[in-house]
PDB file of N, CA and C in Angstrom:
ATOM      1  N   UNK A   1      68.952  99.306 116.804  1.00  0.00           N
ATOM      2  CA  UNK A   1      67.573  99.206 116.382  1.00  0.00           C
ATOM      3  C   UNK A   1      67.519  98.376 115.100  1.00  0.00           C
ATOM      4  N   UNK A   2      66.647  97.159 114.667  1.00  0.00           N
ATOM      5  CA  UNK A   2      66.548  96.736 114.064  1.00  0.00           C
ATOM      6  C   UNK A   2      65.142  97.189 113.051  1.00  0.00           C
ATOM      7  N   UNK A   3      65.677  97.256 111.665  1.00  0.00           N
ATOM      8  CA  UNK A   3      65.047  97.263 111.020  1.00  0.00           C
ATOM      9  C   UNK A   3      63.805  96.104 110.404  1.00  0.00           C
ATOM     10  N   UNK A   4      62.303  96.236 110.194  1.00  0.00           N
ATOM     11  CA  UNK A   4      61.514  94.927 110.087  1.00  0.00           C
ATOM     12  C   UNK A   4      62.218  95.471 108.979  1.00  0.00           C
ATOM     13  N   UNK A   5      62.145  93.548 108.348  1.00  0.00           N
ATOM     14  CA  UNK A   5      62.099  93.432 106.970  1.00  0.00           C
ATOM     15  C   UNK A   5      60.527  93.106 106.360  1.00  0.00           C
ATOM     16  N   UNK A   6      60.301  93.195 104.423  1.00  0.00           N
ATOM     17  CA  UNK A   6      59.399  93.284 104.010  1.00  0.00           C
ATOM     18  C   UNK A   6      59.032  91.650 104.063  1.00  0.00           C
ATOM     19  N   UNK A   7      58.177  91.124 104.512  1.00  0.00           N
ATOM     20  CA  UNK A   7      57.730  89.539 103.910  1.00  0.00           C
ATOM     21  C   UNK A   7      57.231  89.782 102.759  1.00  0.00           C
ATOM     22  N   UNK A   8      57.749  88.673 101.960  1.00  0.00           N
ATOM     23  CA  UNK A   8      57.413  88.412 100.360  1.00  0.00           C
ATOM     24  C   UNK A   8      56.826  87.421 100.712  1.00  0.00           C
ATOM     25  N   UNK A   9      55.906  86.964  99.726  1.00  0.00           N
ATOM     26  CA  UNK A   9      55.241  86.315  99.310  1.00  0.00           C
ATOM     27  C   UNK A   9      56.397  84.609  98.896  1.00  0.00           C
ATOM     28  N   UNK A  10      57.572  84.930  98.674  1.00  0.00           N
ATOM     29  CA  UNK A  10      58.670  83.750  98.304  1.00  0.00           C
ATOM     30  C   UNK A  10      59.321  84.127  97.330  1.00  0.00           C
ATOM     31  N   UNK A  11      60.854  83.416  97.287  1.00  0.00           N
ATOM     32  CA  UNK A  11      61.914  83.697  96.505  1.00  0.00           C
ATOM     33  C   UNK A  11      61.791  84.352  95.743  1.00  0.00           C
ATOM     34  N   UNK A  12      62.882  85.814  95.809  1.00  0.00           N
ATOM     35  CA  UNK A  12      62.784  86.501  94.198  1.00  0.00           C
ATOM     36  C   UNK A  12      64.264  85.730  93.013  1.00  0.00           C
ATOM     37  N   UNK A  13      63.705  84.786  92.233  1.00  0.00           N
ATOM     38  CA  UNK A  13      64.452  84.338  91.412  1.00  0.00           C
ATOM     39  C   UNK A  13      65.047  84.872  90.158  1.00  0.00           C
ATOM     40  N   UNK A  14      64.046  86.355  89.526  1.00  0.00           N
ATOM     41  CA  UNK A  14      64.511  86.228  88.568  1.00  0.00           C
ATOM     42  C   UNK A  14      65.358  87.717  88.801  1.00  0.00           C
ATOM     43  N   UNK A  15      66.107  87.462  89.974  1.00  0.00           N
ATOM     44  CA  UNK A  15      67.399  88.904  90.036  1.00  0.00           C
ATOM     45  C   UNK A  15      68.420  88.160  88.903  1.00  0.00           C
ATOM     46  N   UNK A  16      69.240  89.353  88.931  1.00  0.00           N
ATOM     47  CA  UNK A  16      70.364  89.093  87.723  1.00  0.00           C
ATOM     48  C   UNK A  16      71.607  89.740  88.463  1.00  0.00           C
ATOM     49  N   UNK A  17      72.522  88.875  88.329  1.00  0.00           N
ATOM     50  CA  UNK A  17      73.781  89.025  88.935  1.00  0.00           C
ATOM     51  C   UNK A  17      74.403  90.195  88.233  1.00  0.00           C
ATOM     52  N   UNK A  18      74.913  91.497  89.479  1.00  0.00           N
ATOM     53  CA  UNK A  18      75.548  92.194  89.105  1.00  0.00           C
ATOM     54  C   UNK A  18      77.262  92.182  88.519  1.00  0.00           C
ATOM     55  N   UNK A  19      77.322  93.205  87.912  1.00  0.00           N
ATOM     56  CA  UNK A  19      78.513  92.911  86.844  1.00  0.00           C
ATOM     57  C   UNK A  19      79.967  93.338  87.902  1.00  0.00           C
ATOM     58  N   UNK A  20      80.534  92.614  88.570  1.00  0.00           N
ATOM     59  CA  UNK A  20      81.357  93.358  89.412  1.00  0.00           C
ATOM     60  C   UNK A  20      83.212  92.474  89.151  1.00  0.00           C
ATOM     61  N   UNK A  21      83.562  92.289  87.480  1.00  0.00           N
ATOM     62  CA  UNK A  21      84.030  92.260  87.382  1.00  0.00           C
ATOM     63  C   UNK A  21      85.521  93.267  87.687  1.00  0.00           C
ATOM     64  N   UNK A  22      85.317  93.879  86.797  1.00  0.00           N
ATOM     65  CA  UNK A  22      86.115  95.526  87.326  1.00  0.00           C
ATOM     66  C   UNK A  22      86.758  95.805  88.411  1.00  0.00           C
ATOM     67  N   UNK A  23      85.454  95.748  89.882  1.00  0.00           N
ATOM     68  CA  UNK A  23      85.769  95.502  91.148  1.00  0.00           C
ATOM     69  C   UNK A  23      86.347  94.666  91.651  1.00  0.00           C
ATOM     70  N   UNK A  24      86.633  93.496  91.597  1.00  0.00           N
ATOM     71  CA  UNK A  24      86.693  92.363  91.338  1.00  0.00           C
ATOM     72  C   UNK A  24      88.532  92.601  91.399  1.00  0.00           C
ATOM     73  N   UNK A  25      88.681  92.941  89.855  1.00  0.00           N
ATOM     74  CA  UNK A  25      89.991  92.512  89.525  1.00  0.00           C
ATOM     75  C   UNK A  25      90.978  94.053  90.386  1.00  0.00           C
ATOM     76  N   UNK A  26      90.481  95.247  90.592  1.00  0.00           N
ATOM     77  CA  UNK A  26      90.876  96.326  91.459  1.00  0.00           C
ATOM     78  C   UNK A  26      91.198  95.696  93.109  1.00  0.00           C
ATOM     79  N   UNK A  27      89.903  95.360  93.470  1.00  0.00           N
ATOM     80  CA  UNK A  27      90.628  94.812  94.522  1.00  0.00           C
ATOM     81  C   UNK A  27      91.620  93.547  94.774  1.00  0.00           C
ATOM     82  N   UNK A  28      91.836  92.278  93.865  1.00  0.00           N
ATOM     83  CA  UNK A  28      92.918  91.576  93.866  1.00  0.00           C
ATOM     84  C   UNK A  28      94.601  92.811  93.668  1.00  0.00           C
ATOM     85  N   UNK A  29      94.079  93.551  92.352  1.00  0.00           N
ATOM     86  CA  UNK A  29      95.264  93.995  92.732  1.00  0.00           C
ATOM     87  C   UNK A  29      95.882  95.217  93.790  1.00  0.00           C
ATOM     88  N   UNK A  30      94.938  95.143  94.865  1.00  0.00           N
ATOM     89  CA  UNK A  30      94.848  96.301  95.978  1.00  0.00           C
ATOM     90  C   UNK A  30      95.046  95.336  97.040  1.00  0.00           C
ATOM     91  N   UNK A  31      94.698  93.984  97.264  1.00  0.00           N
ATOM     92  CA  UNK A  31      95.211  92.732  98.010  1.00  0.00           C
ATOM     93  C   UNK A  31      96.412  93.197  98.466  1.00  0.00           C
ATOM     94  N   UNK A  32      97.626  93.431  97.961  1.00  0.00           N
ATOM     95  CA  UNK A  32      98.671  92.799  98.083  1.00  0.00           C
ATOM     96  C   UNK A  32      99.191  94.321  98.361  1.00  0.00           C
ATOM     97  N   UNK A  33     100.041  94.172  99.351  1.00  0.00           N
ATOM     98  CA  UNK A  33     100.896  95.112 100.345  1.00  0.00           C
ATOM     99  C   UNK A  33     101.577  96.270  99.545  1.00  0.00           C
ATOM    100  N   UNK A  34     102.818  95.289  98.960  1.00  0.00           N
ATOM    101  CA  UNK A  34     103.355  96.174  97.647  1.00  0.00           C
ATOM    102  C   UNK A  34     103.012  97.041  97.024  1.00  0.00           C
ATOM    103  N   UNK A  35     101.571  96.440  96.224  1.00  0.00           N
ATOM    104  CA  UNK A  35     101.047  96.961  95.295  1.00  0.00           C
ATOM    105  C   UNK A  35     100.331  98.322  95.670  1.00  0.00           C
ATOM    106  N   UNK A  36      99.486  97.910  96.868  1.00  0.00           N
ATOM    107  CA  UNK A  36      99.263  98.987  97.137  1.00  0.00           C
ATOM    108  C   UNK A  36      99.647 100.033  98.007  1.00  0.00           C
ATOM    109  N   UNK A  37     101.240  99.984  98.904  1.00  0.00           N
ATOM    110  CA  UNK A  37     102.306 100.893  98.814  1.00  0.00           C
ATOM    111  C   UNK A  37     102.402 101.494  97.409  1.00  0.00           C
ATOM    112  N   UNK A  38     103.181 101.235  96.571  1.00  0.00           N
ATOM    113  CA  UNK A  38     103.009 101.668  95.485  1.00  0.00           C
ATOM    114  C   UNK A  38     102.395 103.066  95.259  1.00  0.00           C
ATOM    115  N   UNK A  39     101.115 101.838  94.604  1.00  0.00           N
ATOM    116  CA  UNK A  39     100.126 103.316  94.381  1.00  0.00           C
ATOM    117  C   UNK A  39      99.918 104.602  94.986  1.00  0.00           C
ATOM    118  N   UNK A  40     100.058 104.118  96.853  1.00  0.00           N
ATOM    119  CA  UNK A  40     100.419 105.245  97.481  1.00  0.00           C
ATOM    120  C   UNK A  40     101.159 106.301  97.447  1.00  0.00           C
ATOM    121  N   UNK A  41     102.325 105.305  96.945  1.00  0.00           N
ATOM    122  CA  UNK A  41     103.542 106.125  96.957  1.00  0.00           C
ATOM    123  C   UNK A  41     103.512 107.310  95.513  1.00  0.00           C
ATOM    124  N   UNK A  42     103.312 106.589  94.452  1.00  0.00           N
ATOM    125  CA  UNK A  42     102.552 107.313  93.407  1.00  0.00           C
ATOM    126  C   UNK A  42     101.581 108.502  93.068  1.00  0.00           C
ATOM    127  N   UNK A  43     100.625 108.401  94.189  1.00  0.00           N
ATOM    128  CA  UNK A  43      99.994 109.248  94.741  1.00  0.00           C
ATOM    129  C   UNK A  43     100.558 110.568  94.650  1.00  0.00           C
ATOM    130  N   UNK A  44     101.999 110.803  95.225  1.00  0.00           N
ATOM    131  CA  UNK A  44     102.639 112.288  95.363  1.00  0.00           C
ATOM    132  C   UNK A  44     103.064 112.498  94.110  1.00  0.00           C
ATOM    133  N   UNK A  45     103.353 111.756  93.345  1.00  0.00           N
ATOM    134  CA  UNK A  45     104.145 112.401  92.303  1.00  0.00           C
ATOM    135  C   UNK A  45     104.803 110.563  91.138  1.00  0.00           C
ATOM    136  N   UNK A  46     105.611 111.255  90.648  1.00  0.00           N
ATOM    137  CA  UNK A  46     106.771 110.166  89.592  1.00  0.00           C
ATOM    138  C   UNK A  46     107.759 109.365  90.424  1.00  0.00           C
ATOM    139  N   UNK A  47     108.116 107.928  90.807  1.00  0.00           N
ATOM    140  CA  UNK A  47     108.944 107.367  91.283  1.00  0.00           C
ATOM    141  C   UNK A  47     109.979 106.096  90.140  1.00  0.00           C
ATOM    142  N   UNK A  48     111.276 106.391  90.901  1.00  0.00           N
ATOM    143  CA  UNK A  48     111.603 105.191  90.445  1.00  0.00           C
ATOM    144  C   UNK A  48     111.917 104.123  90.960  1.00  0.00           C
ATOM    145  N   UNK A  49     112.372 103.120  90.643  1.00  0.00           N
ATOM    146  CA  UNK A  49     111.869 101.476  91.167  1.00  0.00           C
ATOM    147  C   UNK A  49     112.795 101.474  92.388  1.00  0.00           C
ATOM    148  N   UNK A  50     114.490 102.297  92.278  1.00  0.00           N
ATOM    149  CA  UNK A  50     115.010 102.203  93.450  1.00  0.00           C
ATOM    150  C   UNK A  50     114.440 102.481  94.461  1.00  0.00           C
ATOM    151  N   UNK A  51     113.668 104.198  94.611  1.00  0.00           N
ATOM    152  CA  UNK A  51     113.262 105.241  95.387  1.00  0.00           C
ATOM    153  C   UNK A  51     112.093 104.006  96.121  1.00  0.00           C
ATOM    154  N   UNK A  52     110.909 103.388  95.139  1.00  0.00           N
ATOM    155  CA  UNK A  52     110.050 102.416  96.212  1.00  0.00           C
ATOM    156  C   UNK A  52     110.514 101.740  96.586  1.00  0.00           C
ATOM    157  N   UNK A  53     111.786 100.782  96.057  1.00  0.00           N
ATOM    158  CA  UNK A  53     112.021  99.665  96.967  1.00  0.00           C
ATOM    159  C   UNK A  53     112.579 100.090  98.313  1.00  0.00           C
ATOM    160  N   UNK A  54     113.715 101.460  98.141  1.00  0.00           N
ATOM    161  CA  UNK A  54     114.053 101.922  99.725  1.00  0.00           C
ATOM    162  C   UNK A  54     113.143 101.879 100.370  1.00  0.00           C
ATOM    163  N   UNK A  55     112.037 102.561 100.471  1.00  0.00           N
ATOM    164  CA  UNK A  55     110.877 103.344 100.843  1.00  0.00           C
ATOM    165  C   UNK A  55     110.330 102.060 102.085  1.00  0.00           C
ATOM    166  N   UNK A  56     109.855 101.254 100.663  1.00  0.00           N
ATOM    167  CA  UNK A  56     109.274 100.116 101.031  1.00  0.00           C
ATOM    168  C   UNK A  56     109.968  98.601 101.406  1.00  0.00           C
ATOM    169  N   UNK A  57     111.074  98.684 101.608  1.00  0.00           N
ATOM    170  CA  UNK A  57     111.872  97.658 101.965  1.00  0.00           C
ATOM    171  C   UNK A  57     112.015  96.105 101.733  1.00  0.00           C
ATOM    172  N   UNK A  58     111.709  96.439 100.279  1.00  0.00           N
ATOM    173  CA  UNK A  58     111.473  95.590  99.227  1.00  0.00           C
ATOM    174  C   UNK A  58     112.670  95.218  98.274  1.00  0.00           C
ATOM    175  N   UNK A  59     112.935  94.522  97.785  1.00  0.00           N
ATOM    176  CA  UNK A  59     114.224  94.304  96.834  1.00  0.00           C
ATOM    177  C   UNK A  59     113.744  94.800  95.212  1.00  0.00           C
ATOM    178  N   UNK A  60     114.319  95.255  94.326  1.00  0.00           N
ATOM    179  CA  UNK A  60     113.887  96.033  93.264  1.00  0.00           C
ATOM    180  C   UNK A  60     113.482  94.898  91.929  1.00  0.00           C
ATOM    181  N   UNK A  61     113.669  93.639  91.946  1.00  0.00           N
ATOM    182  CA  UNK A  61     113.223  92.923  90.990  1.00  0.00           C
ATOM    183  C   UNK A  61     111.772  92.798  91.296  1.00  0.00           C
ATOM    184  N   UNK A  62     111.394  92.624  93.039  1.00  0.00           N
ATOM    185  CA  UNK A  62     110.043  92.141  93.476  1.00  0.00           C
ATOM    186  C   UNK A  62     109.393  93.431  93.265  1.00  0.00           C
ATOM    187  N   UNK A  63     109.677  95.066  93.217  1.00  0.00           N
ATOM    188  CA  UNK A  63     109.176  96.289  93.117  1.00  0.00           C
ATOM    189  C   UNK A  63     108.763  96.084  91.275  1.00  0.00           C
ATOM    190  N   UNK A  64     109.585  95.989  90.907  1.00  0.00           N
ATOM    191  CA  UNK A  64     109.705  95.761  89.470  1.00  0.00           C
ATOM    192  C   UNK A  64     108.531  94.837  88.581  1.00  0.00           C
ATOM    193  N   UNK A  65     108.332  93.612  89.577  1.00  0.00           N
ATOM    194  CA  UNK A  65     107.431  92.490  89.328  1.00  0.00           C
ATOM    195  C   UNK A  65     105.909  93.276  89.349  1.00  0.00           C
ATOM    196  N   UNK A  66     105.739  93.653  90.724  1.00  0.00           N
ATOM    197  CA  UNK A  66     104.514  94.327  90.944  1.00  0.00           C
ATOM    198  C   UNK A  66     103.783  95.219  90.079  1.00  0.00           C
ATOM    199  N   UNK A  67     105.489  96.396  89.442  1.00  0.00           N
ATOM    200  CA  UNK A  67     104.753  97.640  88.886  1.00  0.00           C
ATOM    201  C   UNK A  67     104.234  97.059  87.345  1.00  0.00           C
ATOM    202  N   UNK A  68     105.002  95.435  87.207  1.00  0.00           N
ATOM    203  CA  UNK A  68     104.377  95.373  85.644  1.00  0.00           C
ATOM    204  C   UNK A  68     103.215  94.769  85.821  1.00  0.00           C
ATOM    205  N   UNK A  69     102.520  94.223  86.943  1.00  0.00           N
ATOM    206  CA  UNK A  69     100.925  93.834  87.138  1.00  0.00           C
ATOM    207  C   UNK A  69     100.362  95.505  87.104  1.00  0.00           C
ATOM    208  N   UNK A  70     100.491  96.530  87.652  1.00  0.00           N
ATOM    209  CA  UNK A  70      99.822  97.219  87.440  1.00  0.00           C
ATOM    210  C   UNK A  70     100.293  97.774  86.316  1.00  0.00           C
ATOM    211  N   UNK A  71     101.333  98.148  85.342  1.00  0.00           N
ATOM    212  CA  UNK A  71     101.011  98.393  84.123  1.00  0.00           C
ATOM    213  C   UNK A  71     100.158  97.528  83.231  1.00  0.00           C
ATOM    214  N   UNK A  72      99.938  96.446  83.227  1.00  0.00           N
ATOM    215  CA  UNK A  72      99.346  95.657  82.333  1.00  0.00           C
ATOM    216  C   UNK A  72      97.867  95.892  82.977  1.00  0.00           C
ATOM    217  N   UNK A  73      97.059  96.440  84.280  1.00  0.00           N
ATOM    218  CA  UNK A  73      96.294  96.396  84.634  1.00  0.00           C
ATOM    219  C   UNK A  73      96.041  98.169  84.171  1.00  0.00           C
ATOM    220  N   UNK A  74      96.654  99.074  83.358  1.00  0.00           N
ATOM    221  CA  UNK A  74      96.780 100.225  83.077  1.00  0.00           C
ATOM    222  C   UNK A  74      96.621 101.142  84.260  1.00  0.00           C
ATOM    223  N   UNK A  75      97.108 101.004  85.580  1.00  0.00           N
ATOM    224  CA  UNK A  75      97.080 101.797  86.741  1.00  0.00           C
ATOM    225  C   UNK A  75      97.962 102.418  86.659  1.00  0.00           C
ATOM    226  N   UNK A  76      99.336 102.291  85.977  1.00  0.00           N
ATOM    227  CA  UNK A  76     100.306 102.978  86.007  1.00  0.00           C
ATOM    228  C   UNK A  76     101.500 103.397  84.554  1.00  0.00           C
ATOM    229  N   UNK A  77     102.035 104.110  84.220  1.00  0.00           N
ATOM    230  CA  UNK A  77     102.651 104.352  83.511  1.00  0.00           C
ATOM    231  C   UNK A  77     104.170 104.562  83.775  1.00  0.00           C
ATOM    232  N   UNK A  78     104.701 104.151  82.573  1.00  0.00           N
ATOM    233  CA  UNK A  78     106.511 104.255  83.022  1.00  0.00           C
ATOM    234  C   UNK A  78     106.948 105.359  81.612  1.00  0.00           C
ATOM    235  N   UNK A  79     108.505 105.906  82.224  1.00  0.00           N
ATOM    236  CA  UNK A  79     109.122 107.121  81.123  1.00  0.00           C
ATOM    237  C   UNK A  79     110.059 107.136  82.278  1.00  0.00           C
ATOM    238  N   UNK A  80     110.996 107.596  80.666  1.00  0.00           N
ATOM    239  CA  UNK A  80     112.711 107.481  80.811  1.00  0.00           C
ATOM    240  C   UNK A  80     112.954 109.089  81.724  1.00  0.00           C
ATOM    241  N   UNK A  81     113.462 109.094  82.297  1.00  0.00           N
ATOM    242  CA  UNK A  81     114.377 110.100  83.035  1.00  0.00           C
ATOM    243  C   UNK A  81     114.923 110.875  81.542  1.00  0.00           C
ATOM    244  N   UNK A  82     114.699 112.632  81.219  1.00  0.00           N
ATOM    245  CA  UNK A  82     115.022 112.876  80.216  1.00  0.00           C
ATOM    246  C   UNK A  82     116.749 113.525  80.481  1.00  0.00           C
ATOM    247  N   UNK A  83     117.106 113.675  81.704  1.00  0.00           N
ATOM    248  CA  UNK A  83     118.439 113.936  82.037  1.00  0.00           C
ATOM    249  C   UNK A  83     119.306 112.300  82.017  1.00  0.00           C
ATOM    250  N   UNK A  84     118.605 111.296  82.611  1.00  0.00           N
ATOM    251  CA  UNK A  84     120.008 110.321  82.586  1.00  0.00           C
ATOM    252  C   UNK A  84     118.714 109.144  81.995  1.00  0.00           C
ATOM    253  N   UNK A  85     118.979 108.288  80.868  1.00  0.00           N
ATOM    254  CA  UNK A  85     117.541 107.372  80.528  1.00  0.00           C
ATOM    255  C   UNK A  85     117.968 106.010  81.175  1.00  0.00           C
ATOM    256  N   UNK A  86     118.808 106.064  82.062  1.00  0.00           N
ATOM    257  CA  UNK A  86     119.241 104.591  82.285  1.00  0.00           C
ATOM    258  C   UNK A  86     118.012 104.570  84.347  1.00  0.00           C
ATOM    259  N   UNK A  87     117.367 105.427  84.323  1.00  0.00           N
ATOM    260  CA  UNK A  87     116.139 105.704  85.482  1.00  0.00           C
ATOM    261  C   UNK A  87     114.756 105.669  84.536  1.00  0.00           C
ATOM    262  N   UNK A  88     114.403 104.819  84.978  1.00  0.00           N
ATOM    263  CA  UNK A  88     112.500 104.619  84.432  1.00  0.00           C
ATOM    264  C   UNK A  88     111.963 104.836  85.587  1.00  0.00           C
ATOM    265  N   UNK A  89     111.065 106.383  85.255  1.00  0.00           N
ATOM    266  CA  UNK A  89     109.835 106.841  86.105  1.00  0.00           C
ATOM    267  C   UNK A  89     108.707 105.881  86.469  1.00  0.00           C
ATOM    268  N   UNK A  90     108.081 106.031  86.650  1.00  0.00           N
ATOM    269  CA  UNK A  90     106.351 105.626  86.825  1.00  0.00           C
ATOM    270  C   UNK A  90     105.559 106.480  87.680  1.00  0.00           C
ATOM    271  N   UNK A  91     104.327 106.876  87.229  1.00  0.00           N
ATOM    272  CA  UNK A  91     103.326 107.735  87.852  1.00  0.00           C
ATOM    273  C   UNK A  91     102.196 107.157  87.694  1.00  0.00           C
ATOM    274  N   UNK A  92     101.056 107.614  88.365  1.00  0.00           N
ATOM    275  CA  UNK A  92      99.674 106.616  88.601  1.00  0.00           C
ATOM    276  C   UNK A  92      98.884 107.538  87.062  1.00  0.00           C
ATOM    277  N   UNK A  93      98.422 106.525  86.314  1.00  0.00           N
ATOM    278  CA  UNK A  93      97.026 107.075  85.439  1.00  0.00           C
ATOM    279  C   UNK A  93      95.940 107.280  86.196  1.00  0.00           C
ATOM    280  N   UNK A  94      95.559 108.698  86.624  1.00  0.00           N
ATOM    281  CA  UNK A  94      94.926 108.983  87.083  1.00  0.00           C
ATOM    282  C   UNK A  94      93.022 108.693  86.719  1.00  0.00           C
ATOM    283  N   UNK A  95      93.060 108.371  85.215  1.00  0.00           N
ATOM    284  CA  UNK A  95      91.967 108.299  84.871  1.00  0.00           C
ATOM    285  C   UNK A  95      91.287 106.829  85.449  1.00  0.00           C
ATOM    286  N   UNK A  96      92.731 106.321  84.955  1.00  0.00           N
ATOM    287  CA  UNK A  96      92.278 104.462  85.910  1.00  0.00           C
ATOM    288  C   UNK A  96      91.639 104.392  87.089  1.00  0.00           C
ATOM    289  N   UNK A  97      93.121 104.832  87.603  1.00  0.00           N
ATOM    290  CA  UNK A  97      92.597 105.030  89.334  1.00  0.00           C
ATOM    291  C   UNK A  97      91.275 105.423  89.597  1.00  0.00           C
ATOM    292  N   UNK A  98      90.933 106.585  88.702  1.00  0.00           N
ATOM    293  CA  UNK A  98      89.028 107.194  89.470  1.00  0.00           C
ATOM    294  C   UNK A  98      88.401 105.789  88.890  1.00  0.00           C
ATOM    295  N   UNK A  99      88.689 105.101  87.349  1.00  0.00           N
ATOM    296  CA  UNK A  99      87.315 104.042  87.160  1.00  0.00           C
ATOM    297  C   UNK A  99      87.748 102.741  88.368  1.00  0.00           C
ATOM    298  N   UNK A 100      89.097 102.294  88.464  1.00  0.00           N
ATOM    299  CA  UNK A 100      88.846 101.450  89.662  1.00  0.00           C
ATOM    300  C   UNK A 100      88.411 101.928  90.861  1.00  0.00           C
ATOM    301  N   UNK A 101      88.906 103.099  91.109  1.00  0.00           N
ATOM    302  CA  UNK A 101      87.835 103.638  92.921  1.00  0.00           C
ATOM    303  C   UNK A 101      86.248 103.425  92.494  1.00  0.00           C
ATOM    304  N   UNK A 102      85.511 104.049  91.288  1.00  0.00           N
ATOM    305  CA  UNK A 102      84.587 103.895  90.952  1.00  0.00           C
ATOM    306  C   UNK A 102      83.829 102.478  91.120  1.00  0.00           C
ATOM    307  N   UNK A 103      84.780 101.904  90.396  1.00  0.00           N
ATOM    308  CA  UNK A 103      84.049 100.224  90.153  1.00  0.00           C
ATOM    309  C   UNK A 103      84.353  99.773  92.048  1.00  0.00           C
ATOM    310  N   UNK A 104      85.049 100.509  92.313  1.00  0.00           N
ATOM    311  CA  UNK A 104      84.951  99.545  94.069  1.00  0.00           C
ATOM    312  C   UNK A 104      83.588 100.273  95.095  1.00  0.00           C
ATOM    313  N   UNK A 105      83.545 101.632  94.715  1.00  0.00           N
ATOM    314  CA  UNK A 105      82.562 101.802  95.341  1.00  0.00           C
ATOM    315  C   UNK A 105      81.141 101.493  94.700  1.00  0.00           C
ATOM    316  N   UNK A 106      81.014 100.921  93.537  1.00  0.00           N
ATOM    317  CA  UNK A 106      79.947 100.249  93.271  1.00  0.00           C
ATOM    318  C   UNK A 106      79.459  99.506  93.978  1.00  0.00           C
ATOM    319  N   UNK A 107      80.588  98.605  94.370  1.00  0.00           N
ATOM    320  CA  UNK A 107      79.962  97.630  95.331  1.00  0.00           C
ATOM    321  C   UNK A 107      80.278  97.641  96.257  1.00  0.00           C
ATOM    322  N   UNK A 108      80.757  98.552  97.398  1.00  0.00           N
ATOM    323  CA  UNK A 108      80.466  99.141  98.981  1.00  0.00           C
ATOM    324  C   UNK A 108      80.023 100.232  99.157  1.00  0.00           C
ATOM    325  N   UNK A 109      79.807 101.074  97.813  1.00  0.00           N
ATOM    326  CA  UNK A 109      79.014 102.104  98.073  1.00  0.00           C
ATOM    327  C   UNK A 109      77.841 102.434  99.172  1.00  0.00           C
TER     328      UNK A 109
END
């Protein structure tokens, strides 16, 4: 069933482009396979770079590459193993994660 639309009178010009930066840069870094394995994987708990690359059948420099786009994108956080420090954790910032889900359902909401 199709909905009528309203006839206007002509062009509404003076809309203003929504701000969907945020969204924007969440989904580039949700693009990419890795990355968002990852996060998945994150999801359960603390990983380290070996544990995803098995997982994900990835080589650990390219696991490594990824997790520092999402640290610099603050999705994720890293910490030393307090039994052996030569293992760096990473777990998802959860607070991130809700404002990027947020900023994505802004605009498919």
């Amino acid at each position: 069933m199709r909905a009528d639309l309203p006839v206007l009178p002509g062009p509404r010009l003076d809309l203003s482009a929504p701000d969907v930066a945020r969204a924007v840069d969440a989904a580039a870094l949700l693009s990419d396979r890795t990355r968002a394995g990852i996060l998945r994987m994150l999801r359960d708990g603390p990983h380290c770079v070996c544990e995803m690359a098995a997982a994900l059948g990835e080589r650990e420099n390219n696991v490594s590459n990824h997790l520092a786009r999402l640290r610099e994108a603050g999705l994720v956080r890293a910490s030393r193993h307090d039994a052996n420090a030569r293992f760096q954790y990473y777990e998802r910032d959860e607070a991130a994660i809700k404002a990027a889900g947020d900023a994505l359902r802004g605009v498919l909401g």
